[in-house]
N, C-alpha and C. Protein backbone atom coordinates (compact mmCIF):
# COMPACT_ATOMS: atom_id res chain seq x y z
N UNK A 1 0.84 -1.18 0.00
CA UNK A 1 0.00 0.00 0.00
C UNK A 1 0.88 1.24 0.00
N UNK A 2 0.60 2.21 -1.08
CA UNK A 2 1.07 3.58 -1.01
C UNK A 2 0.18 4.60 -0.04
N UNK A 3 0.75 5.31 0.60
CA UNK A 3 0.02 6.31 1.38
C UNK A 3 -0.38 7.48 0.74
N UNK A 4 -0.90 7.90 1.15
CA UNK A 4 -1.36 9.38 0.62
C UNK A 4 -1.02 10.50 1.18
N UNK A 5 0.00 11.14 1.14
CA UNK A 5 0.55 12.04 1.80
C UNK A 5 -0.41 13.81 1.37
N UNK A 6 -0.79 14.30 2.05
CA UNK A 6 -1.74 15.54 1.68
C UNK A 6 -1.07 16.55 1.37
N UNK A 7 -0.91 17.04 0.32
CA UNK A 7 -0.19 18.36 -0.15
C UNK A 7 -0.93 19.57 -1.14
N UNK A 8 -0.27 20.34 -1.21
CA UNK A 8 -0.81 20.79 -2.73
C UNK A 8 -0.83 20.36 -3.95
N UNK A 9 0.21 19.13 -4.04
CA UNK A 9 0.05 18.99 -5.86
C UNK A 9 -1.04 17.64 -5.47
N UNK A 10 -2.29 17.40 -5.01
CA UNK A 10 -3.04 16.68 -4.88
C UNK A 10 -3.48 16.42 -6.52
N UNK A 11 -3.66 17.20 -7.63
CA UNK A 11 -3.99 16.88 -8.82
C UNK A 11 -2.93 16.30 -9.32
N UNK A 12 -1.91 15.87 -9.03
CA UNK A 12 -0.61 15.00 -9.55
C UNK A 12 -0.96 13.62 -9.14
N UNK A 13 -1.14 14.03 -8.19
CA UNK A 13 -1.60 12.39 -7.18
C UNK A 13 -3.02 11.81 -7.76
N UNK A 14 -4.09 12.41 -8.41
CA UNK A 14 -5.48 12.08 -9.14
C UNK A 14 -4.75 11.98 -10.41
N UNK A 15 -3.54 12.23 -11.44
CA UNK A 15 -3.43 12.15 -12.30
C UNK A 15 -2.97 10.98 -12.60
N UNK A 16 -2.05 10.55 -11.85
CA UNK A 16 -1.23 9.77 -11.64
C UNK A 16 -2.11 8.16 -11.09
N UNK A 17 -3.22 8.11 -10.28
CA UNK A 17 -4.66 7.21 -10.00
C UNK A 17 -5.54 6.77 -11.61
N UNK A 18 -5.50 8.07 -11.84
CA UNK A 18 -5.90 7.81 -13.50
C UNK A 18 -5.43 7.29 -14.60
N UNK A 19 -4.01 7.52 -14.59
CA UNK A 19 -3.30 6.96 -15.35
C UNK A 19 -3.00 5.50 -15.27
N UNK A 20 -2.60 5.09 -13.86
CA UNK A 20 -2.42 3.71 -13.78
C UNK A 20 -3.89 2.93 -13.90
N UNK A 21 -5.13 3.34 -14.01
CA UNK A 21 -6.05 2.87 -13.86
C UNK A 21 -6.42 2.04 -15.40
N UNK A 22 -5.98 2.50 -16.44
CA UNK A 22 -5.38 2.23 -17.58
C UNK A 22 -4.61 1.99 -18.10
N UNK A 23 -3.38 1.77 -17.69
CA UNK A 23 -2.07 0.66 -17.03
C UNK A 23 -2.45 -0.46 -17.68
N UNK A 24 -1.72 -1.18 -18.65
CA UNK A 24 -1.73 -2.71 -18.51
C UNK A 24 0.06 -3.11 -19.00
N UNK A 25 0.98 -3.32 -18.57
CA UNK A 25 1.91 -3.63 -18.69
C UNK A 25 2.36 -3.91 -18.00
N UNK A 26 3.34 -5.07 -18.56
CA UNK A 26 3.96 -6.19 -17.33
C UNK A 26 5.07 -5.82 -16.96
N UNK A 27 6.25 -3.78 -17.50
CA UNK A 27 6.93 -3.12 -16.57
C UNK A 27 6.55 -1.95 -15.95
N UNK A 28 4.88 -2.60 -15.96
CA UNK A 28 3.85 -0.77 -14.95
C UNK A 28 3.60 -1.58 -13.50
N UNK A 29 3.50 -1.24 -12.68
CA UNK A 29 2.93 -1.53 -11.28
C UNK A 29 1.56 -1.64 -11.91
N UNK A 30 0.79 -2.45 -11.11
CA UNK A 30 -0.94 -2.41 -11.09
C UNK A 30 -1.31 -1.93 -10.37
N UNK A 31 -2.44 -1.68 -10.61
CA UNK A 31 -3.05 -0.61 -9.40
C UNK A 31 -4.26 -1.86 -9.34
N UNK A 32 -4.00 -1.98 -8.02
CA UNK A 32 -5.90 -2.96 -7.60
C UNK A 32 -6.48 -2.41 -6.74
N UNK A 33 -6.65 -1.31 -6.48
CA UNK A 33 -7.20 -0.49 -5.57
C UNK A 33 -7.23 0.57 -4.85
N UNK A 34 -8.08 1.32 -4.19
CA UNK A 34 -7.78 2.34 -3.27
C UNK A 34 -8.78 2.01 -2.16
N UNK A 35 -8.01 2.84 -0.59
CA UNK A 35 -8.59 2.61 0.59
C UNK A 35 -8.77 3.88 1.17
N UNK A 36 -10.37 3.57 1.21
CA UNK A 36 -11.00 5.12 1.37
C UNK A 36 -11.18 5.09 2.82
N UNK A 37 -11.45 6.38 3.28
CA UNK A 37 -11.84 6.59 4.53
C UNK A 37 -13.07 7.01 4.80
N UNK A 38 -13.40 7.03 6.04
CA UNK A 38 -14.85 7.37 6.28
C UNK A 38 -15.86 8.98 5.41
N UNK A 39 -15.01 9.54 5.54
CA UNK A 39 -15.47 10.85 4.86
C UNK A 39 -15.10 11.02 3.25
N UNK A 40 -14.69 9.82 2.80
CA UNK A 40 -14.74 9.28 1.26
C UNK A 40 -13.58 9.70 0.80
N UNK A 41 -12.67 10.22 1.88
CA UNK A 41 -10.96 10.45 1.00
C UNK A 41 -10.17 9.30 0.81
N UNK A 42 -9.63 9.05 0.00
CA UNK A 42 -8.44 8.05 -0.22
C UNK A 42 -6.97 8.37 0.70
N UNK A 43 -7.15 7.38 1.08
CA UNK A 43 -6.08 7.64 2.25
C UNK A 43 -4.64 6.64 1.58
N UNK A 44 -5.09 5.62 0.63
CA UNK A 44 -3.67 4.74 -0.04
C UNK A 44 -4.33 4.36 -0.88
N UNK A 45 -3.05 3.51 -1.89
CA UNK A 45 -3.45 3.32 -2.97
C UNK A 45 -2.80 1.43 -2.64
N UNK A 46 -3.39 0.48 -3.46
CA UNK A 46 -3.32 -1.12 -3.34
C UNK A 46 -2.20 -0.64 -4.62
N UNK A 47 -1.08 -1.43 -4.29
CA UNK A 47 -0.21 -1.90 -5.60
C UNK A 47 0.14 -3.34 -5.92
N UNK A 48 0.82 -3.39 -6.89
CA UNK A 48 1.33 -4.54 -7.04
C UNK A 48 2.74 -4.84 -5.61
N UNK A 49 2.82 -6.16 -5.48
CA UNK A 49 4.14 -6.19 -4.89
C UNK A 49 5.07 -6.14 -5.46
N UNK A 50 6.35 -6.03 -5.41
CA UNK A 50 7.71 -5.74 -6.34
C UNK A 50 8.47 -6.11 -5.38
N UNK A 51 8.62 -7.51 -5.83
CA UNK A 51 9.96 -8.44 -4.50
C UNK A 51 11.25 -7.72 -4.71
N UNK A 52 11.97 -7.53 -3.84
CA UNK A 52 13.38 -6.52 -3.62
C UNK A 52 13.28 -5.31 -4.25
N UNK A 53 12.17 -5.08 -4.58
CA UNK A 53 11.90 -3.38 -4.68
C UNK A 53 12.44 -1.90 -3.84
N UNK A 54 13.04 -1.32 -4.58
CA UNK A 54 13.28 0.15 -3.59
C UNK A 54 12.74 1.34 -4.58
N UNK A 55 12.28 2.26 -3.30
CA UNK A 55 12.35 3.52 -3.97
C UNK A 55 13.16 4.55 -4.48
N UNK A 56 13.19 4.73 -5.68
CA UNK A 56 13.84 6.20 -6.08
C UNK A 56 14.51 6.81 -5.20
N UNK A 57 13.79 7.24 -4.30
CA UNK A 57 14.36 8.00 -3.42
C UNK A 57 15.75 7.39 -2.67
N UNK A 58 15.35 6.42 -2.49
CA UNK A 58 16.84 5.39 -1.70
C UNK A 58 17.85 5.49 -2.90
N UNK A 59 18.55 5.54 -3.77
CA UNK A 59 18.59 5.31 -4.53
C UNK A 59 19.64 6.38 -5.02
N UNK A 60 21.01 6.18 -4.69
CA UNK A 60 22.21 7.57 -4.92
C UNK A 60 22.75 7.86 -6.76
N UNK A 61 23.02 6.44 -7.25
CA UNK A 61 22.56 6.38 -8.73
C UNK A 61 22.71 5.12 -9.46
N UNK A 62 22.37 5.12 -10.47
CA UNK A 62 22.25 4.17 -11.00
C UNK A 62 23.33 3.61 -12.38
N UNK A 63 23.33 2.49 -12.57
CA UNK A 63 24.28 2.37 -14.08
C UNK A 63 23.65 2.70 -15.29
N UNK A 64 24.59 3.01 -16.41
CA UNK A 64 23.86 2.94 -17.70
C UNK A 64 22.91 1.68 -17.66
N UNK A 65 22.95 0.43 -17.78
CA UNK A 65 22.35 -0.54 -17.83
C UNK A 65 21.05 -0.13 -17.25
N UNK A 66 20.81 -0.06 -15.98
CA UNK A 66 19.72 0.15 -15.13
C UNK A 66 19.25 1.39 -16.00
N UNK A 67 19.56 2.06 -16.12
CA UNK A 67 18.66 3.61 -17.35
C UNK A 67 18.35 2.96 -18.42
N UNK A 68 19.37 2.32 -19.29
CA UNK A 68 18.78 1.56 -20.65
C UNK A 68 17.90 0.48 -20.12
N UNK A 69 17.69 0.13 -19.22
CA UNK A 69 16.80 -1.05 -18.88
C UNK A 69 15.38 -0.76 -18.78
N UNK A 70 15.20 1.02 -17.82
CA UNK A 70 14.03 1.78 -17.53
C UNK A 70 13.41 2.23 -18.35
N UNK A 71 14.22 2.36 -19.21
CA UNK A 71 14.34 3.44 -20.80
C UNK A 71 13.53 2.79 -21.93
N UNK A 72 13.91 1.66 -22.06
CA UNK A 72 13.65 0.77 -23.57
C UNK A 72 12.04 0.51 -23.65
C-alpha cells in the first residue's frame, strides 16, 4: 500500500490514479485499488508487490544498464 501524503500537488496524485487505472503492462505496477476513509478520502493506494523493490528516493545512482533497462 502507497500512502497518501496531503499536499498541494493533490492533482498529480489524481493524475497519476488515472493513469495507472489504464495501465496494462507487465513493466507498470498495477493498481488494484484504493482505501478510502470514512469521509470518502483516499487515504492509499493497493499496488502490485515488487519483490526486492526500492524507492527512487533510496537510490544515490544508477548504471547505464539500469537507465537503458528503464528506458527501452
Amino acid at each position: 500500500m502507497k500512502s497518501v501524503h496531503r499536499t498541494s500537488h493533490e492533482s498529480n496524485f489524481k493524475r497519476e490514479i488515472e493513469v495507472l487505472q489504464h495501465c496494462s503492462h507487465p513493466n507498470i505496477i498495477r493498481l488494484f485499488g484504493l482505501v478510502i476513509d470514512a469521509e470518502n478520502r483516499v487515504e492509499g493506494v493497493l499496488l502490485d508487490y515488487v519483490e526486492n523493490g526500492k524507492s527512487l528516493k533510496e537510490l544515490e545512482s544508477i548504471t547505464k544498464h539500469e537507465f537503458e533497462g528503464w528506458t527501452d
